[in-house]
N, C-alpha and C. Protein backbone atom coordinates (compact mmCIF):
# COMPACT_ATOMS: atom_id res chain seq x y z
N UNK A 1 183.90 16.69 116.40
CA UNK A 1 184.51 15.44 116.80
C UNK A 1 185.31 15.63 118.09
N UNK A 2 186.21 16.58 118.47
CA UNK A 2 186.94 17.01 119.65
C UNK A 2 185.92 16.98 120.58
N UNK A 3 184.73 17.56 120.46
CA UNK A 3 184.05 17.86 121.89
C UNK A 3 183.11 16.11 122.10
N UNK A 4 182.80 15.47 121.18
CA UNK A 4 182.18 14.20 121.18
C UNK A 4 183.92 13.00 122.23
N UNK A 5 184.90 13.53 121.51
CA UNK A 5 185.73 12.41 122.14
C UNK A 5 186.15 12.95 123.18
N UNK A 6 185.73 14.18 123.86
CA UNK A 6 185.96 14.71 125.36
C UNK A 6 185.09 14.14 126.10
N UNK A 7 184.03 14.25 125.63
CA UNK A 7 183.05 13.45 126.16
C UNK A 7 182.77 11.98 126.99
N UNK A 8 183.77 11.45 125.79
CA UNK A 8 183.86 9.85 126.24
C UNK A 8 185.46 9.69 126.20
N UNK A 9 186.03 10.66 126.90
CA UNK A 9 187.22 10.72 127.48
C UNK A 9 188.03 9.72 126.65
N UNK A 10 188.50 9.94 125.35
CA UNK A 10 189.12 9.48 124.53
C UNK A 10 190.07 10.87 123.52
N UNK A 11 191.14 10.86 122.50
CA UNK A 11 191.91 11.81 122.22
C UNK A 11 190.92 11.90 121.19
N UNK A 12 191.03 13.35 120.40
CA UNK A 12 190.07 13.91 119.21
C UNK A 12 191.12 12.63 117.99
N UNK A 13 192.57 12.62 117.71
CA UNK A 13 193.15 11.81 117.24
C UNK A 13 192.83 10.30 117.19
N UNK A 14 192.69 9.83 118.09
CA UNK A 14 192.19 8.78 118.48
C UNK A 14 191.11 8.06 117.40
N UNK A 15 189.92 8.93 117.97
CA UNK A 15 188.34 8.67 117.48
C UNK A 15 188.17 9.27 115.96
N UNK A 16 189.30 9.94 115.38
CA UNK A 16 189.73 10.05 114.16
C UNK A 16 190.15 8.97 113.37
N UNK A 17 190.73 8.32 113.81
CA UNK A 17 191.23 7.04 113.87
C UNK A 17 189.74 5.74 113.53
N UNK A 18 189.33 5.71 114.56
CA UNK A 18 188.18 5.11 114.90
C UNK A 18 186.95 4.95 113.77
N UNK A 19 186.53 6.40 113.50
CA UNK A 19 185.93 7.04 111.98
C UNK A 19 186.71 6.32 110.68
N UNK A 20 187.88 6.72 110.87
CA UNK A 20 187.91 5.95 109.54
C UNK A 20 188.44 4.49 108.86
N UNK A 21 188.41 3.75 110.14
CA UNK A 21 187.84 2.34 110.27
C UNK A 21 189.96 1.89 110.42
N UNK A 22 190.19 2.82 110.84
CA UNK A 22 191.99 2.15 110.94
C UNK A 22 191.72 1.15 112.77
N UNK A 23 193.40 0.49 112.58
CA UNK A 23 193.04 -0.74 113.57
C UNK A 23 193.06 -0.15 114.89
N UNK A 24 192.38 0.16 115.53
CA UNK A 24 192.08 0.77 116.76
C UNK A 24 191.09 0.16 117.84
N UNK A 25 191.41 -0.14 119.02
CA UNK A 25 190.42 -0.57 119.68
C UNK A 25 189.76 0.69 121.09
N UNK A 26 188.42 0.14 120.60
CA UNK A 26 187.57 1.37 121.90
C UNK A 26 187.03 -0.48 122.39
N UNK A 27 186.88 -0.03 124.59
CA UNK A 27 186.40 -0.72 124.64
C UNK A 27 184.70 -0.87 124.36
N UNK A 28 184.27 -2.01 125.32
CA UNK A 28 182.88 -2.33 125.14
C UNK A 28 182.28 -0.78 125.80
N UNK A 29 182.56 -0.60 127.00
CA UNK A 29 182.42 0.86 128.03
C UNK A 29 182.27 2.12 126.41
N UNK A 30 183.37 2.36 126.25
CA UNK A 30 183.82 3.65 125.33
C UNK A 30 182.67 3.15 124.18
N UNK A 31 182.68 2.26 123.91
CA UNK A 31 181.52 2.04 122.27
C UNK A 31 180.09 2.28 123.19
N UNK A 32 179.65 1.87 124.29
CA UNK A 32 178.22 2.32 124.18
C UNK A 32 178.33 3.88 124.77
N UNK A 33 179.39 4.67 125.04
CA UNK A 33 179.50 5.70 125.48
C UNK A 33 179.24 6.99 124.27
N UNK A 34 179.88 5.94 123.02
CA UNK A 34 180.33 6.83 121.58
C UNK A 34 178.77 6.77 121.07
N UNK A 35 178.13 5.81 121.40
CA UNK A 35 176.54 5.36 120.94
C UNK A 35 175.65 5.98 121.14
N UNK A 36 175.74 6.64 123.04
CA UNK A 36 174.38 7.50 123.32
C UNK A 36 175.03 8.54 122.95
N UNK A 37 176.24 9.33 122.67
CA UNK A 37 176.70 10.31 122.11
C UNK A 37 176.37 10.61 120.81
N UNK A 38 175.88 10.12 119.77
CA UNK A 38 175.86 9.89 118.31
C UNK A 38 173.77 9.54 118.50
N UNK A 39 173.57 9.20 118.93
CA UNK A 39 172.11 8.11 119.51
C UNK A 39 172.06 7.31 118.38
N UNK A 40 173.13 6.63 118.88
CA UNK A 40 173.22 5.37 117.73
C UNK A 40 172.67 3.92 118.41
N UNK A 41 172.78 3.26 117.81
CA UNK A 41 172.09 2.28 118.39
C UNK A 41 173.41 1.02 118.62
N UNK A 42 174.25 0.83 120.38
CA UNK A 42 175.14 0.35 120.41
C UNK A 42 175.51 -0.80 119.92
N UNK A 43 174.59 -2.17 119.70
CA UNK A 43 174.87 -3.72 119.24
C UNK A 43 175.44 -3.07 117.79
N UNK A 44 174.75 -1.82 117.23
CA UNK A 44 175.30 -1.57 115.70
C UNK A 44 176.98 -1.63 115.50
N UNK A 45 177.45 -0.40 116.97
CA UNK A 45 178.76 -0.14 116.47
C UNK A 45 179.50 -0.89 117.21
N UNK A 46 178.84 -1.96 117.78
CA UNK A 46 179.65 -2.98 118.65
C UNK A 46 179.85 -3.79 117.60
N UNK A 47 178.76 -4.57 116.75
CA UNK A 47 179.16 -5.50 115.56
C UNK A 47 180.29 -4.39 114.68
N UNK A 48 180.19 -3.39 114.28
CA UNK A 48 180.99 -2.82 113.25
C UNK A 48 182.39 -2.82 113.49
N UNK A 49 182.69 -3.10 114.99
CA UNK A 49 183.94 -3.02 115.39
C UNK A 49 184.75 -4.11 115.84
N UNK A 50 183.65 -5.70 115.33
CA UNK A 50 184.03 -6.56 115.56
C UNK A 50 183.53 -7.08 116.63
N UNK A 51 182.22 -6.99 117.64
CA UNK A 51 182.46 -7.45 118.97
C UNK A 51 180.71 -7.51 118.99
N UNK A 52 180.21 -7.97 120.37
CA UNK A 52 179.51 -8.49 120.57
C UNK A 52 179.10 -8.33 122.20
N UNK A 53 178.01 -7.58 122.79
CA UNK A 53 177.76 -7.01 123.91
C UNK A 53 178.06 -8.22 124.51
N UNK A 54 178.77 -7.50 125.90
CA UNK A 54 178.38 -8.91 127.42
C UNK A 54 177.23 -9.81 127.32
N UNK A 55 176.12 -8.47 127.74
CA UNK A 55 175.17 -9.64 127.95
C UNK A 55 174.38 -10.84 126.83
N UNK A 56 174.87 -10.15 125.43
CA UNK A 56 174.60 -11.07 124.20
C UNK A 56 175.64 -12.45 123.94
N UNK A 57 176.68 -12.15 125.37
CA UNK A 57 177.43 -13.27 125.22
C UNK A 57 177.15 -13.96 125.81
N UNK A 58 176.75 -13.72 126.86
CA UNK A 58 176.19 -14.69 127.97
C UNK A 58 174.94 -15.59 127.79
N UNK A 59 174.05 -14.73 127.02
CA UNK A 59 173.15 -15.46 126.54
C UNK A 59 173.22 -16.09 125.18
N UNK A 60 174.13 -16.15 124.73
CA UNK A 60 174.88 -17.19 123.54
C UNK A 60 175.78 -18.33 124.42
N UNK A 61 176.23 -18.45 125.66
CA UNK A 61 176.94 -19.00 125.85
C UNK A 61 175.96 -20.35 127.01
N UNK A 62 174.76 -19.88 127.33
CA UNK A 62 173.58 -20.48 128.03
C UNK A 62 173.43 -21.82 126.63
N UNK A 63 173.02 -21.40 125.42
CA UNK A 63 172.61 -21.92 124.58
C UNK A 63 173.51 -22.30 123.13
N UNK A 64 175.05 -22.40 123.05
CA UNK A 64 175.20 -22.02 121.93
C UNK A 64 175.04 -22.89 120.90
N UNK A 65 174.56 -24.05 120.35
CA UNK A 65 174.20 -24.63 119.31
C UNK A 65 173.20 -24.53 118.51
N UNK A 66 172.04 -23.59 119.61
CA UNK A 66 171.08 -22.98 119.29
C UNK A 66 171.38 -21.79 118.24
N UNK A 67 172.09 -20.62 118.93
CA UNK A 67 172.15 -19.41 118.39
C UNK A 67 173.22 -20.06 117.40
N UNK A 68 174.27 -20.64 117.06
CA UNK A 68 174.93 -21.10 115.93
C UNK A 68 174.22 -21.12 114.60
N UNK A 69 173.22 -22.13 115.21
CA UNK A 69 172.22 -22.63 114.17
C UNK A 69 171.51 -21.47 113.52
N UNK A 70 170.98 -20.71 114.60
CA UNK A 70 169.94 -19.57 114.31
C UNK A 70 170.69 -18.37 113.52
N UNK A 71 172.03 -18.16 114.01
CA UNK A 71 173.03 -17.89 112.98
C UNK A 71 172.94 -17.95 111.43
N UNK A 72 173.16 -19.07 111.14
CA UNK A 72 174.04 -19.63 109.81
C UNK A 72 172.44 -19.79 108.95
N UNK A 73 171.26 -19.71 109.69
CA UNK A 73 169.58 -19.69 109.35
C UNK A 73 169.28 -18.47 108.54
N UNK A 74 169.67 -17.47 109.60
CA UNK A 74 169.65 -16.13 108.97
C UNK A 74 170.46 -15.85 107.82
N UNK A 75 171.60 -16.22 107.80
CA UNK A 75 172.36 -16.06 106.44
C UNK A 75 172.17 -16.62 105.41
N UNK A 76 171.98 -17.77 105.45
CA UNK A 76 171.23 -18.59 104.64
C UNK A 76 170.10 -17.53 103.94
N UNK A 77 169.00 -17.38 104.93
CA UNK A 77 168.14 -16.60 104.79
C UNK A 77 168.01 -15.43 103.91
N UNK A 78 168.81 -14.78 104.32
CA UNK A 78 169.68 -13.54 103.67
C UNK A 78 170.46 -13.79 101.92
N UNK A 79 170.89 -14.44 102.16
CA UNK A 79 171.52 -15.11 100.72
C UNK A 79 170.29 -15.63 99.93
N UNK A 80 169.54 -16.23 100.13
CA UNK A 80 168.46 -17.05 99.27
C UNK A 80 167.27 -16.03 99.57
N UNK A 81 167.05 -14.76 100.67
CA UNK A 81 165.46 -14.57 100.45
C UNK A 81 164.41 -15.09 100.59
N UNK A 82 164.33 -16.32 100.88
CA UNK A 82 163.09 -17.37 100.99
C UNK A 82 163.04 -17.91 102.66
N UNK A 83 163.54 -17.17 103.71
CA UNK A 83 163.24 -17.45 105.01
C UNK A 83 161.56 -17.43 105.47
N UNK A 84 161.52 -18.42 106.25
CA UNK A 84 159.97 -17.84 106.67
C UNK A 84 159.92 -17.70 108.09
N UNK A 85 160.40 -16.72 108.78
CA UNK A 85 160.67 -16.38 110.16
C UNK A 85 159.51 -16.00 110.52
């Protein structure tokens, strides 16, 4: 863990922190940094941490009644099982 949060120039304390889900913020930069470090896949630990890439905002913000909808579709979806995407 020390040599991963040297990496992405953050404290080993810190990203200790981070791990075990206490209130800490990494930015958008530091989360896709912690991502190709791990080869995680970043939208993952961007949602896990509450947030939502730039450019997924921007293109929610072109359209948003759309993606709302397409939203609350999927959950729906998810809850009942019977989507036909």
């Amino acid at each position: 863990m020390r040599q991963v949060a040297q990496r992405i120039n953050i404290e080993p304390s810190y990203l200790s922190k981070v791990e075990r889900g206490e209130n800490t913020y990494l930015s958008e930069e530091k989360i896709y940094a912690l991502a190709q470090e791990l080869d995680e896949d970043p939208d993952v630990l961007l949602a896990l941490s509450g947030k939502v890439s730039e450019d997924i905002q921007q293109i929610i913000r072109k359209r948003p009644t759309l993606f709302a909808q397409l939203i609350r579709e999927l959950k729906i979806c998810r809850i009942t099982l019977s989507c036909a995407l």
